[in-house]
PDB file of N, CA and C in Angstrom:
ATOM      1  N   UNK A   1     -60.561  65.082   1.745  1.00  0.00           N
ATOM      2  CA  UNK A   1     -60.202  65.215   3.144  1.00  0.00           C
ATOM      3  C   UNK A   1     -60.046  66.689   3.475  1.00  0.00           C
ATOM      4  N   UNK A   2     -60.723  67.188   4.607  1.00  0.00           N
ATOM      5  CA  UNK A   2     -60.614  68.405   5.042  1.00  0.00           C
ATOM      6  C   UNK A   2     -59.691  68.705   5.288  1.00  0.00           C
ATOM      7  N   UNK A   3     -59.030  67.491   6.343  1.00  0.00           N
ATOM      8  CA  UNK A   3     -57.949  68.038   7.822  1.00  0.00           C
ATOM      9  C   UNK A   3     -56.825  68.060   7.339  1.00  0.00           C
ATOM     10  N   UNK A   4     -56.521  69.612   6.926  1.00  0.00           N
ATOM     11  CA  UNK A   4     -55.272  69.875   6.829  1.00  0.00           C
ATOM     12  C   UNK A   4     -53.788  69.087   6.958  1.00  0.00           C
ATOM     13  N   UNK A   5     -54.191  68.958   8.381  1.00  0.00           N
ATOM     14  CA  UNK A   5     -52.913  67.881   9.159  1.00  0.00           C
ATOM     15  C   UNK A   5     -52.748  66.716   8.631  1.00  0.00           C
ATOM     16  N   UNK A   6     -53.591  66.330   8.538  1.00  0.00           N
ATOM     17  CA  UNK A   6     -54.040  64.604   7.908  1.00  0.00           C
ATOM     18  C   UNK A   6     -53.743  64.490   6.758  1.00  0.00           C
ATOM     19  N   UNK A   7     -53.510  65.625   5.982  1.00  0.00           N
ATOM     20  CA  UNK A   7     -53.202  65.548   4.703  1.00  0.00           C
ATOM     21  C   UNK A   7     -51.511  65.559   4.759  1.00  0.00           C
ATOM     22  N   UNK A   8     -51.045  66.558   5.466  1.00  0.00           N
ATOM     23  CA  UNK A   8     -49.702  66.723   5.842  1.00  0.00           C
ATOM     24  C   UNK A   8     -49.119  65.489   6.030  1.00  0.00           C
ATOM     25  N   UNK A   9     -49.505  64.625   6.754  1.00  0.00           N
ATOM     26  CA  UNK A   9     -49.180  63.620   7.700  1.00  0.00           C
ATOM     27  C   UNK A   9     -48.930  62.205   6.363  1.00  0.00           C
ATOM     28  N   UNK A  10     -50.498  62.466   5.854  1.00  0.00           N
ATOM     29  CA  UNK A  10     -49.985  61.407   4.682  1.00  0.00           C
ATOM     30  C   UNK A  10     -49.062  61.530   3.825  1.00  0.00           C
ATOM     31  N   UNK A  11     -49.109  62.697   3.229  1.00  0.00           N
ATOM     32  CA  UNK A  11     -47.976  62.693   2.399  1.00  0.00           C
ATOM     33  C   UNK A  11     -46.645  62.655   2.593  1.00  0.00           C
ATOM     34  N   UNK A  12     -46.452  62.890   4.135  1.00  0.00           N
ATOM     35  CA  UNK A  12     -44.597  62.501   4.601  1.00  0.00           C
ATOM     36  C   UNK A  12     -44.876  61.309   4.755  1.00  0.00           C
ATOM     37  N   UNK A  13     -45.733  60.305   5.434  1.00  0.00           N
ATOM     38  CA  UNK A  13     -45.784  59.329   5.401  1.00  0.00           C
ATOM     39  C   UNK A  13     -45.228  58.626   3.371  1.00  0.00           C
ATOM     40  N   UNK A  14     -45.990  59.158   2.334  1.00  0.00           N
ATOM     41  CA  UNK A  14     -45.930  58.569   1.087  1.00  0.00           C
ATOM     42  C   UNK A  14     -44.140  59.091   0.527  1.00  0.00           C
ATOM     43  N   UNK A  15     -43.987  60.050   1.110  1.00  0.00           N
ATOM     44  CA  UNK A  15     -42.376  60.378   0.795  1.00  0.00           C
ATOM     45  C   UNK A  15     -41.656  59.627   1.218  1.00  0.00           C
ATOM     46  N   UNK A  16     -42.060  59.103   2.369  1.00  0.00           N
ATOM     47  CA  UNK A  16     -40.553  58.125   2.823  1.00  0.00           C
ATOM     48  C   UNK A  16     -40.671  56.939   2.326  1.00  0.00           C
ATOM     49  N   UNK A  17     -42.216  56.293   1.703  1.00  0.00           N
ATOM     50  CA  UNK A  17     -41.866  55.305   0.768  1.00  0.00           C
ATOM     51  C   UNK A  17     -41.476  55.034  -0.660  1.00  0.00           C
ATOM     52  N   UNK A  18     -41.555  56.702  -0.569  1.00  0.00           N
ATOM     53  CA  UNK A  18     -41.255  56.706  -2.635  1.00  0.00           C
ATOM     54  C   UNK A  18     -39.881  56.868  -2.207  1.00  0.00           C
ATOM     55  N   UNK A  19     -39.163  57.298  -1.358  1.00  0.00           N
ATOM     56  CA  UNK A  19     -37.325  57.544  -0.681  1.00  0.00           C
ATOM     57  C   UNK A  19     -37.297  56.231  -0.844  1.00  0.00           C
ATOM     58  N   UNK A  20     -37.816  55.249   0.270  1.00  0.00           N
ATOM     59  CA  UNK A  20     -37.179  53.842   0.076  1.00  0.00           C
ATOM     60  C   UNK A  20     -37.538  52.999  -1.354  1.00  0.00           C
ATOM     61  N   UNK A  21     -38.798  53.294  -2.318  1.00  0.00           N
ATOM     62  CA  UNK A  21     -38.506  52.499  -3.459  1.00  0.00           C
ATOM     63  C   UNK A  21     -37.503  52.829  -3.997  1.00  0.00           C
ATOM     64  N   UNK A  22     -37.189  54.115  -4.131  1.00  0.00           N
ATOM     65  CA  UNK A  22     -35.595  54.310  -5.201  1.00  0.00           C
ATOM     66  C   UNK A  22     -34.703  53.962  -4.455  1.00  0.00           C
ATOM     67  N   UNK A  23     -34.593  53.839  -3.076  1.00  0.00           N
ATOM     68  CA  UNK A  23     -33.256  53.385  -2.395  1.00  0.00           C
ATOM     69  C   UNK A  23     -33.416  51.890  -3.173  1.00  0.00           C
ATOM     70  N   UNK A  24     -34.329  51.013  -2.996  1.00  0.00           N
ATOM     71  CA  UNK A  24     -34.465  49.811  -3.591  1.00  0.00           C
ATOM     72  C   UNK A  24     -33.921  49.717  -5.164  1.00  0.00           C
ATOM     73  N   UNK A  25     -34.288  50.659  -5.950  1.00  0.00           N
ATOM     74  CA  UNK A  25     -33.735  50.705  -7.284  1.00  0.00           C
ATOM     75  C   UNK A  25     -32.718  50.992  -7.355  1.00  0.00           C
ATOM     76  N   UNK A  26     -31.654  51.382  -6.713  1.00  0.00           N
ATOM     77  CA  UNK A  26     -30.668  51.915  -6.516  1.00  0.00           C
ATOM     78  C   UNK A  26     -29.719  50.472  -5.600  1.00  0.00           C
ATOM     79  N   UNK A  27     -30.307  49.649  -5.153  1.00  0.00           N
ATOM     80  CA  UNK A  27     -29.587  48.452  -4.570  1.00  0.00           C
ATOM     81  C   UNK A  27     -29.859  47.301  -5.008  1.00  0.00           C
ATOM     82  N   UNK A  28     -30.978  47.154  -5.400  1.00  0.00           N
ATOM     83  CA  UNK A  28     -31.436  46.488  -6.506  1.00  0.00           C
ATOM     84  C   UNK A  28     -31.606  47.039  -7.875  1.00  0.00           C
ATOM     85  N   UNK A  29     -30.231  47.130  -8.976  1.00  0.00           N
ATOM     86  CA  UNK A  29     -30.503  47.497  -9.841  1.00  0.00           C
ATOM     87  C   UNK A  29     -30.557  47.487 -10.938  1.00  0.00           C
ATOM     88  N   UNK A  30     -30.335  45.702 -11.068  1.00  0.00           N
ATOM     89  CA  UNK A  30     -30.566  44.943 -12.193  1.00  0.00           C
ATOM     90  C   UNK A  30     -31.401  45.440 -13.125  1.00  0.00           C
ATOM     91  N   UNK A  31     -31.745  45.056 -14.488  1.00  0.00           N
ATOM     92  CA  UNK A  31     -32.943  45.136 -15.115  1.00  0.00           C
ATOM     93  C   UNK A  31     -34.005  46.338 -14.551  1.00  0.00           C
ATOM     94  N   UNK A  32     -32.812  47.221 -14.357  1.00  0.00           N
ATOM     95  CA  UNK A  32     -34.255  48.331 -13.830  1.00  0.00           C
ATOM     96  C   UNK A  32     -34.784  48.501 -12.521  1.00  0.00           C
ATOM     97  N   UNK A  33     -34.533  47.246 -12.097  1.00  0.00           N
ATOM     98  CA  UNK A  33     -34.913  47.139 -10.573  1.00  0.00           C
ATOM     99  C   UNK A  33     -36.229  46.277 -10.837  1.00  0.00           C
ATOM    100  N   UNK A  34     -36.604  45.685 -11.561  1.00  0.00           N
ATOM    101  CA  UNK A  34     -37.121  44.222 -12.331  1.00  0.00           C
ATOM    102  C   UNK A  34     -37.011  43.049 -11.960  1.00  0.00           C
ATOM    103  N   UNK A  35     -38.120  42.102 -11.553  1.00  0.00           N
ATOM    104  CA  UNK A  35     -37.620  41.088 -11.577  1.00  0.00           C
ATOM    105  C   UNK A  35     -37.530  40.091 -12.700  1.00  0.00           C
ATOM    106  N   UNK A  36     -36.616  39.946 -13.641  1.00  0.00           N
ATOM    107  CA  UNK A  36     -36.355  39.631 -14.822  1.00  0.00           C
ATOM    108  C   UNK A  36     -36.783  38.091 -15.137  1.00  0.00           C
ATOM    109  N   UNK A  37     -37.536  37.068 -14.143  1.00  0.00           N
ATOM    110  CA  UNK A  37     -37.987  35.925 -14.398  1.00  0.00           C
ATOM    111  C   UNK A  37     -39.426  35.826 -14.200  1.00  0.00           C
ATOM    112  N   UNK A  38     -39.931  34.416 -14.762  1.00  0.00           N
ATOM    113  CA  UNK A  38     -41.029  34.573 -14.439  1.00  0.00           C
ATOM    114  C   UNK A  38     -41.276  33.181 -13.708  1.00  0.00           C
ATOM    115  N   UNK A  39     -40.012  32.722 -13.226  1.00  0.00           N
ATOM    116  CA  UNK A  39     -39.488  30.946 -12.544  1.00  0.00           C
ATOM    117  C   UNK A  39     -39.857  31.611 -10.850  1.00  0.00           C
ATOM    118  N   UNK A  40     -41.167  31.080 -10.539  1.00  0.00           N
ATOM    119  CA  UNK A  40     -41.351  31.664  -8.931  1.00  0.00           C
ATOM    120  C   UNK A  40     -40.081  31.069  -7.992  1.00  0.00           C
ATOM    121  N   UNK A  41     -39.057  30.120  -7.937  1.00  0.00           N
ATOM    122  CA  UNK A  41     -38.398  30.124  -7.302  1.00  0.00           C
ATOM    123  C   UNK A  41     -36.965  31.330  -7.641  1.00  0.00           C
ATOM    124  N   UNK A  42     -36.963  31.361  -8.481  1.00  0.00           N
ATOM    125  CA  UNK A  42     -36.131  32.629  -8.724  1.00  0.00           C
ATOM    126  C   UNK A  42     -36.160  33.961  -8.098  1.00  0.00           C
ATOM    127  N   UNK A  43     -37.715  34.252  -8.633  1.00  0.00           N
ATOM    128  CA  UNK A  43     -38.230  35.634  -7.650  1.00  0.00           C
ATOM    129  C   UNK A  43     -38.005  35.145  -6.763  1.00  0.00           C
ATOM    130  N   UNK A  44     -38.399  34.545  -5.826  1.00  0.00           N
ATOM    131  CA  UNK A  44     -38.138  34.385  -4.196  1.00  0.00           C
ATOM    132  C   UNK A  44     -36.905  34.327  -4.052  1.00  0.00           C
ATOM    133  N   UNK A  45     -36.127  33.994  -4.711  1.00  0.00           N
ATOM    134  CA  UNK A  45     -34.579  34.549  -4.256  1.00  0.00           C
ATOM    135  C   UNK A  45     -33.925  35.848  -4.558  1.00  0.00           C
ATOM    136  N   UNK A  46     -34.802  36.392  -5.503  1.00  0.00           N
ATOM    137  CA  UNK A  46     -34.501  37.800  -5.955  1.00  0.00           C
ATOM    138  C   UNK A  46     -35.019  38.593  -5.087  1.00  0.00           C
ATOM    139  N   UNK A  47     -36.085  38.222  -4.893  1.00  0.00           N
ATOM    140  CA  UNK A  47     -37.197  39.432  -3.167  1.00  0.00           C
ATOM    141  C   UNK A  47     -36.264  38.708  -1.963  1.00  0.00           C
ATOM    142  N   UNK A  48     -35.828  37.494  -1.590  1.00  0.00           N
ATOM    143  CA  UNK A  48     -34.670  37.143  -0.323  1.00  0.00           C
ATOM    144  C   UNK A  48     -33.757  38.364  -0.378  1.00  0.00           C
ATOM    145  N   UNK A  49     -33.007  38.228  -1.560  1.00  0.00           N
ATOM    146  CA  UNK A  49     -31.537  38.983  -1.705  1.00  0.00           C
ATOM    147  C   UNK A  49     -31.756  40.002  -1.604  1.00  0.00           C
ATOM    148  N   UNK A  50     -33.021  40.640  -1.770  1.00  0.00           N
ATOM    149  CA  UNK A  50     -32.814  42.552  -1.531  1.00  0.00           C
ATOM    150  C   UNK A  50     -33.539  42.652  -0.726  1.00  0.00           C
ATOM    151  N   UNK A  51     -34.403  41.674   0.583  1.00  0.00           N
ATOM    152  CA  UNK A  51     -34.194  41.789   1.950  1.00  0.00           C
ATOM    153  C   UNK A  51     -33.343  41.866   2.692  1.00  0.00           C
ATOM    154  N   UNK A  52     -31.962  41.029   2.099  1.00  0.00           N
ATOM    155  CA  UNK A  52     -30.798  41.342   3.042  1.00  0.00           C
ATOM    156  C   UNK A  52     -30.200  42.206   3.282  1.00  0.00           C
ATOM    157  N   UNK A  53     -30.123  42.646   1.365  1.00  0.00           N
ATOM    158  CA  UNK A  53     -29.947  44.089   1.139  1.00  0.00           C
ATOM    159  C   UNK A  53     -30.393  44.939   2.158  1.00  0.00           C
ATOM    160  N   UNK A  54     -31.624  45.276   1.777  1.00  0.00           N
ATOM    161  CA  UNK A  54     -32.018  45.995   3.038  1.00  0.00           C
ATOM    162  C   UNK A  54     -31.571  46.389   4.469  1.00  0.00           C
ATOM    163  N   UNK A  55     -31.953  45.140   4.840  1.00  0.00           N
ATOM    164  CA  UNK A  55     -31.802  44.761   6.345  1.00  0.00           C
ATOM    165  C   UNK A  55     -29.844  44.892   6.182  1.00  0.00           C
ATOM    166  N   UNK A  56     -29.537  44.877   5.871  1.00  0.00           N
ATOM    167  CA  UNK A  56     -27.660  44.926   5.895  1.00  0.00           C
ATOM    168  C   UNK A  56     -27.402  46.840   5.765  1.00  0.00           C
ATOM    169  N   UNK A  57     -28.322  47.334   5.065  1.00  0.00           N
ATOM    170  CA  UNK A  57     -28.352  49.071   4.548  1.00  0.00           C
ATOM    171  C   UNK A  57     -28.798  49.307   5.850  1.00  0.00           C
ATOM    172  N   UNK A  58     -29.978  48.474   6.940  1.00  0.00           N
ATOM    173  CA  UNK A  58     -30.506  49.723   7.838  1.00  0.00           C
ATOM    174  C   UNK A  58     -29.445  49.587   8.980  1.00  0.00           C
ATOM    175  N   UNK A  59     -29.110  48.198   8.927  1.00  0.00           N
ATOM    176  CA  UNK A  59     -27.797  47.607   9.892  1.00  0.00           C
ATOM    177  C   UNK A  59     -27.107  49.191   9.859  1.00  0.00           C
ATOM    178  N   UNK A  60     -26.265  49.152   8.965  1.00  0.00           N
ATOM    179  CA  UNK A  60     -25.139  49.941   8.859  1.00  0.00           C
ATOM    180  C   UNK A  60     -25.575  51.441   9.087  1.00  0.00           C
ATOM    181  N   UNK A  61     -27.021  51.426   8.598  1.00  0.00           N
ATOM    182  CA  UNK A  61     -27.502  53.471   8.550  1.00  0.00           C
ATOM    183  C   UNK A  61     -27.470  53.536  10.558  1.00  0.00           C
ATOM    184  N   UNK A  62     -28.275  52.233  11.089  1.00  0.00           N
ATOM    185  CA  UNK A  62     -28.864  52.485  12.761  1.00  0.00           C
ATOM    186  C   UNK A  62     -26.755  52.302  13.053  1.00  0.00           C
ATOM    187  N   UNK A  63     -25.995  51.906  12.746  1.00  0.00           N
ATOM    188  CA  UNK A  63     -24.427  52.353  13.459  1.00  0.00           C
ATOM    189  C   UNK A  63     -24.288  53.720  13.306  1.00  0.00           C
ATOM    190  N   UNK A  64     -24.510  54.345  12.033  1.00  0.00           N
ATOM    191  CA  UNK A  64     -23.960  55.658  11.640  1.00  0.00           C
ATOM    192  C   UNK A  64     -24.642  56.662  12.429  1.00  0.00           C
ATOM    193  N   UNK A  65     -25.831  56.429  12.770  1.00  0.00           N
ATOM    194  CA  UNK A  65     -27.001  57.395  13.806  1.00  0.00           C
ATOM    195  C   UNK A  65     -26.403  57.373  15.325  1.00  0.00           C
ATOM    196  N   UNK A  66     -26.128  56.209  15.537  1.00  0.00           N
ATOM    197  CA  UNK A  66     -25.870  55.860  17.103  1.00  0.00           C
ATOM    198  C   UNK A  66     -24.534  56.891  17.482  1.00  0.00           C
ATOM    199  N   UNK A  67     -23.477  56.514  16.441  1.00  0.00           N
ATOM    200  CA  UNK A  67     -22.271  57.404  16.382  1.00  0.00           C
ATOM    201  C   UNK A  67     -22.373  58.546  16.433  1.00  0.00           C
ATOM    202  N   UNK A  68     -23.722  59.170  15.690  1.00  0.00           N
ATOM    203  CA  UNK A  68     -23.845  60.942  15.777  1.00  0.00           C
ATOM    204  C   UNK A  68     -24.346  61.017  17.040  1.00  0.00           C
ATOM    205  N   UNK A  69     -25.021  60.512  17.755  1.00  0.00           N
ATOM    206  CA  UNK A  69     -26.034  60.350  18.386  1.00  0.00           C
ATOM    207  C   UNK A  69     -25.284  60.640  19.727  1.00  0.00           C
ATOM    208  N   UNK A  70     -23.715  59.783  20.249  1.00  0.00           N
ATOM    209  CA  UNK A  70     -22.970  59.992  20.879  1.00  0.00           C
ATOM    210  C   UNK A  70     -22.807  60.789  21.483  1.00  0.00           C
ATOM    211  N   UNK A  71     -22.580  61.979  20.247  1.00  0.00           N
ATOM    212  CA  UNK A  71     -22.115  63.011  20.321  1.00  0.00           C
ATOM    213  C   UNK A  71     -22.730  64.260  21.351  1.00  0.00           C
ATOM    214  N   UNK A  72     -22.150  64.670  22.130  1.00  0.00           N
ATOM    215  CA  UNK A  72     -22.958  65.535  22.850  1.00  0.00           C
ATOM    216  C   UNK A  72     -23.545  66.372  22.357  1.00  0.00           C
ATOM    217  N   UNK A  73     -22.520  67.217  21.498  1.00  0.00           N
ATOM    218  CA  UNK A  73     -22.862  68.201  20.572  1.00  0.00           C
ATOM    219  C   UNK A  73     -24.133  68.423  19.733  1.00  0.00           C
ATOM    220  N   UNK A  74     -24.023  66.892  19.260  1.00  0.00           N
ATOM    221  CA  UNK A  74     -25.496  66.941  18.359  1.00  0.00           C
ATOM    222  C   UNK A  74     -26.485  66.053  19.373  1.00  0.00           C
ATOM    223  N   UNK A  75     -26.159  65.641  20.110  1.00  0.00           N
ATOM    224  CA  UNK A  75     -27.719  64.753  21.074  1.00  0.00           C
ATOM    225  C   UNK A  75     -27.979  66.603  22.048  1.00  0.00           C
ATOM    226  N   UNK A  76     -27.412  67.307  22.177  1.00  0.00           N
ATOM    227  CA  UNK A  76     -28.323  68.301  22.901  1.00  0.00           C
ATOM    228  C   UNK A  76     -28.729  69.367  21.647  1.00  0.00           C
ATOM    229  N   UNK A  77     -28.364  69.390  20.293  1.00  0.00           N
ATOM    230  CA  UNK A  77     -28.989  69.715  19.432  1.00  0.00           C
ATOM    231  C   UNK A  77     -30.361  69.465  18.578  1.00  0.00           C
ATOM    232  N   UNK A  78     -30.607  67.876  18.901  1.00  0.00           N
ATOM    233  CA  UNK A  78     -31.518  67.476  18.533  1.00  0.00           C
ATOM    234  C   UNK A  78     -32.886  67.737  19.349  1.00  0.00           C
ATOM    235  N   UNK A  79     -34.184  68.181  18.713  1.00  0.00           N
ATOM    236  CA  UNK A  79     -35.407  68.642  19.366  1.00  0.00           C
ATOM    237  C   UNK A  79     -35.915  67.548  19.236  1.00  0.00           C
ATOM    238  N   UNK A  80     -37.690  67.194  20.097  1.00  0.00           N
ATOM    239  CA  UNK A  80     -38.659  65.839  19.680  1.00  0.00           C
ATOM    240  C   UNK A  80     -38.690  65.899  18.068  1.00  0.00           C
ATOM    241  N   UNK A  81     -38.936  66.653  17.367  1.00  0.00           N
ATOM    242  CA  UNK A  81     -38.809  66.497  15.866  1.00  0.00           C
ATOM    243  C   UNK A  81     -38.293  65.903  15.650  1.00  0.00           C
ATOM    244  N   UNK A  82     -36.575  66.266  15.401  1.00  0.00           N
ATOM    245  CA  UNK A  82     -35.817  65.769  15.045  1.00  0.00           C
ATOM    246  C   UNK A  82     -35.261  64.263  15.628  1.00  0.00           C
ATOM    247  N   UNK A  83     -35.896  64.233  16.402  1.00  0.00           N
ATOM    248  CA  UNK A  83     -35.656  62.401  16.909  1.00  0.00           C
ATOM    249  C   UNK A  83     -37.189  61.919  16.243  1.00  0.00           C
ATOM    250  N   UNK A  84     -38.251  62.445  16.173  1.00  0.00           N
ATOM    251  CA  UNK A  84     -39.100  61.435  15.036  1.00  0.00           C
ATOM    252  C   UNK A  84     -38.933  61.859  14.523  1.00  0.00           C
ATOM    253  N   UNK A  85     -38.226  62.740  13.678  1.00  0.00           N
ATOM    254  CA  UNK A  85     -37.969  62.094  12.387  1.00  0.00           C
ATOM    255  C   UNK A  85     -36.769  61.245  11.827  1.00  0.00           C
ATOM    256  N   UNK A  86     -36.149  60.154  13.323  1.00  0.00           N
ATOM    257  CA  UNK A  86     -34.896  59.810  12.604  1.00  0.00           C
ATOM    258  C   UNK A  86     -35.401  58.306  12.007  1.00  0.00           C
ATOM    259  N   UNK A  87     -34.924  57.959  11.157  1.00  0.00           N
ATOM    260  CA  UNK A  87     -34.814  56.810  10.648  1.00  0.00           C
ATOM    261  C   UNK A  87     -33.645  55.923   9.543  1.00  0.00           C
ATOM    262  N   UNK A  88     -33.544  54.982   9.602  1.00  0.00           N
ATOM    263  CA  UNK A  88     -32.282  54.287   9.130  1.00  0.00           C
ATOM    264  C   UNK A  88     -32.367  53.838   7.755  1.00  0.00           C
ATOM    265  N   UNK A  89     -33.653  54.276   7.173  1.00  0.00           N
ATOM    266  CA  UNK A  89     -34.136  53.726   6.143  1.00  0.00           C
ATOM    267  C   UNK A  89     -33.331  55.561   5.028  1.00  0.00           C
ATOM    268  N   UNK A  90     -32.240  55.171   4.726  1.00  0.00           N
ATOM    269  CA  UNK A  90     -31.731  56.237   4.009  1.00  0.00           C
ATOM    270  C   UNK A  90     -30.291  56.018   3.256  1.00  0.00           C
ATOM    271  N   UNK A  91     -30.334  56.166   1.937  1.00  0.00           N
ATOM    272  CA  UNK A  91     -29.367  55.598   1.017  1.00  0.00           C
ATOM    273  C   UNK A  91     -28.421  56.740   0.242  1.00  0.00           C
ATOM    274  N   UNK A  92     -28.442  57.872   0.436  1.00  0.00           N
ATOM    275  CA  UNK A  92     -28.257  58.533  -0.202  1.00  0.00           C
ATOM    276  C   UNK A  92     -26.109  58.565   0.054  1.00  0.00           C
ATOM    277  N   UNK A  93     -25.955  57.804   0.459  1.00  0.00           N
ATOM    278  CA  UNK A  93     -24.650  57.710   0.962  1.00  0.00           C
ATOM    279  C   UNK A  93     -23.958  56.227   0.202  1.00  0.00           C
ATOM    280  N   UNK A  94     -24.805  55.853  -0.968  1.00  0.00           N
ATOM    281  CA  UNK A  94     -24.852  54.232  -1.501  1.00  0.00           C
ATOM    282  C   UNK A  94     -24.685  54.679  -2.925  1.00  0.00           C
ATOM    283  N   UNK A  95     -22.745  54.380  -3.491  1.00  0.00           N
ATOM    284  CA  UNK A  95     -22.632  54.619  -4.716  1.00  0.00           C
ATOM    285  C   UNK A  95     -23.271  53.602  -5.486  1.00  0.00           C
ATOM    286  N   UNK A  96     -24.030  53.394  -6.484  1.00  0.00           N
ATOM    287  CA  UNK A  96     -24.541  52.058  -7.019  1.00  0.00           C
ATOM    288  C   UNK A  96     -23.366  51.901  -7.763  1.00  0.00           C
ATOM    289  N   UNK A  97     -23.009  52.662  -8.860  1.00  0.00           N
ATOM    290  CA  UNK A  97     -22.028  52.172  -9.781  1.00  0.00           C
ATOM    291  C   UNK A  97     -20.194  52.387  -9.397  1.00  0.00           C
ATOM    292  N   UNK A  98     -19.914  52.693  -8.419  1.00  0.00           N
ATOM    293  CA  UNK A  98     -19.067  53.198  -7.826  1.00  0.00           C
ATOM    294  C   UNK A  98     -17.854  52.085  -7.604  1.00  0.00           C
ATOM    295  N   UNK A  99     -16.698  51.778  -7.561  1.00  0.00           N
ATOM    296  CA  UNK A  99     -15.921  51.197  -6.714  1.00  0.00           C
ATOM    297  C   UNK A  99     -16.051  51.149  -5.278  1.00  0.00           C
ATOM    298  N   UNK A 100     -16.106  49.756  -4.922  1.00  0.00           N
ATOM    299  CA  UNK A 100     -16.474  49.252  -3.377  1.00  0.00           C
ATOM    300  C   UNK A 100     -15.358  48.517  -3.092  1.00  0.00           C
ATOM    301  N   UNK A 101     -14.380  48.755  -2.338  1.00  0.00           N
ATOM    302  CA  UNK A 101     -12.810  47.694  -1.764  1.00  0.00           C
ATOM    303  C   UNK A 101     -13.637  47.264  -0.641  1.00  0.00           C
ATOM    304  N   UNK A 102     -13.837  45.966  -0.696  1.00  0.00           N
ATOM    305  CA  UNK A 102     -13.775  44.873   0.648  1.00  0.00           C
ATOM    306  C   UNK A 102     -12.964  44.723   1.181  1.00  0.00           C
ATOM    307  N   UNK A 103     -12.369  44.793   2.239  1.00  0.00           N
ATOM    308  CA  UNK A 103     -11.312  44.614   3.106  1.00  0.00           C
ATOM    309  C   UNK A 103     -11.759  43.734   4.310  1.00  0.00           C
ATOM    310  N   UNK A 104     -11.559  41.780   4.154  1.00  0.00           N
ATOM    311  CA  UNK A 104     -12.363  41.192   5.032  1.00  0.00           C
ATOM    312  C   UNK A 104     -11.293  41.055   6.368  1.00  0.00           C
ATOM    313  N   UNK A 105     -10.211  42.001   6.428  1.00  0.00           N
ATOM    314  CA  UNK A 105      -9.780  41.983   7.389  1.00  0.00           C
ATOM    315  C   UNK A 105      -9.470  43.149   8.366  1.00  0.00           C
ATOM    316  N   UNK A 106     -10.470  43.719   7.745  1.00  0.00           N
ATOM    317  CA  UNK A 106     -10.762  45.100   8.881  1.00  0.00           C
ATOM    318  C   UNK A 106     -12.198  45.366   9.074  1.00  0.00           C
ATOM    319  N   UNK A 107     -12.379  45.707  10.143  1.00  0.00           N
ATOM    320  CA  UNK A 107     -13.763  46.061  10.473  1.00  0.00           C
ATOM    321  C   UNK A 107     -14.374  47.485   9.708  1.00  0.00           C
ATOM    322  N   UNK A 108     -15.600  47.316  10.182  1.00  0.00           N
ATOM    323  CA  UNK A 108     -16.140  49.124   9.718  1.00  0.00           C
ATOM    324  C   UNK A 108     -15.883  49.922  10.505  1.00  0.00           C
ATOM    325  N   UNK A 109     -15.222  51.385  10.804  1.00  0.00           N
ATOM    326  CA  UNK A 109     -15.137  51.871  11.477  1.00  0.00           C
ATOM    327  C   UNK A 109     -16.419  52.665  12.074  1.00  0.00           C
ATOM    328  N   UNK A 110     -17.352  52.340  12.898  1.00  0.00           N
ATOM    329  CA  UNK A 110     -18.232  52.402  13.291  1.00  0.00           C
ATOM    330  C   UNK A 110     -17.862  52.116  14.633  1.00  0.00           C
ATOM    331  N   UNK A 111     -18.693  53.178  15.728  1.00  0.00           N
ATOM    332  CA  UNK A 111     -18.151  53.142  17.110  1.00  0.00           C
ATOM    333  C   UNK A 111     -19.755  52.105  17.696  1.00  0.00           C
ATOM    334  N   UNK A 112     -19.737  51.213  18.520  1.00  0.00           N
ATOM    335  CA  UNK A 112     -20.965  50.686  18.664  1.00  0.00           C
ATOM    336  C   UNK A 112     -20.889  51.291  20.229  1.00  0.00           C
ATOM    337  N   UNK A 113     -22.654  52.010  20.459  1.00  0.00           N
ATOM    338  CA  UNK A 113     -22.363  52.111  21.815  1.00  0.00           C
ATOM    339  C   UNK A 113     -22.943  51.058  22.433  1.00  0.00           C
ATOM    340  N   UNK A 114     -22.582  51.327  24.167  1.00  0.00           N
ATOM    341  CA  UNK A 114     -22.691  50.317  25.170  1.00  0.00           C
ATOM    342  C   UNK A 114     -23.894  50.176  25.713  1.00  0.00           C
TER     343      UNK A 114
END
């Protein structure tokens, strides 16, 4: 490929999926991040469960954006760049081996806007 750009373009494109496979290994991280059977109803509950995963990680990343986002400070800081390049698909804030306290009687403190 000649076009410079095009080359540019793919490879941020291939970064943000090699970002989300290790976010995946990192939430899924059994056996390596493996699916350790070879019982097809199993896998399908093993690929279910770290869809939710997922989908529960971007839940919580699209609150944490909205909250900055609020902010005057940083919404007149942000350029067109920096709004494409936002996305919710980002883990780096996800202890895997860490202590996690559930507390099912308090919310997340997360501001939701209106």
């Amino acid at each position: 490929m000649r076009d410079r750009e095009l080359q540019r373009e793919i490879n941020e494109g291939l970064n943000v999926v090699e970002s989300w496979n290790r976010g995946n290994q990192v939430i899924f991280f059994g056996k390596g991040g493996d699916i350790a059977t070879n019982r097809r109803d199993e896998q399908e509950l093993s690929v279910l469960c770290l869809r939710v995963l997922q989908a529960a990680l971007v839940y919580v990343n699209t609150l944490m954006v909205q909250d900055v986002l609020t902010d005057d400070q940083w919404a007149k800081r942000m350029t067109t760049v920096d709004h494409r390049g936002l996305t919710p698909w980002f883990w780096s804030h996800v202890a895997p081996y860490g202590e996690v306290r559930l507390n099912m009687n308090r919310r997340l403190s997360l501001l939701i806007a209106p």
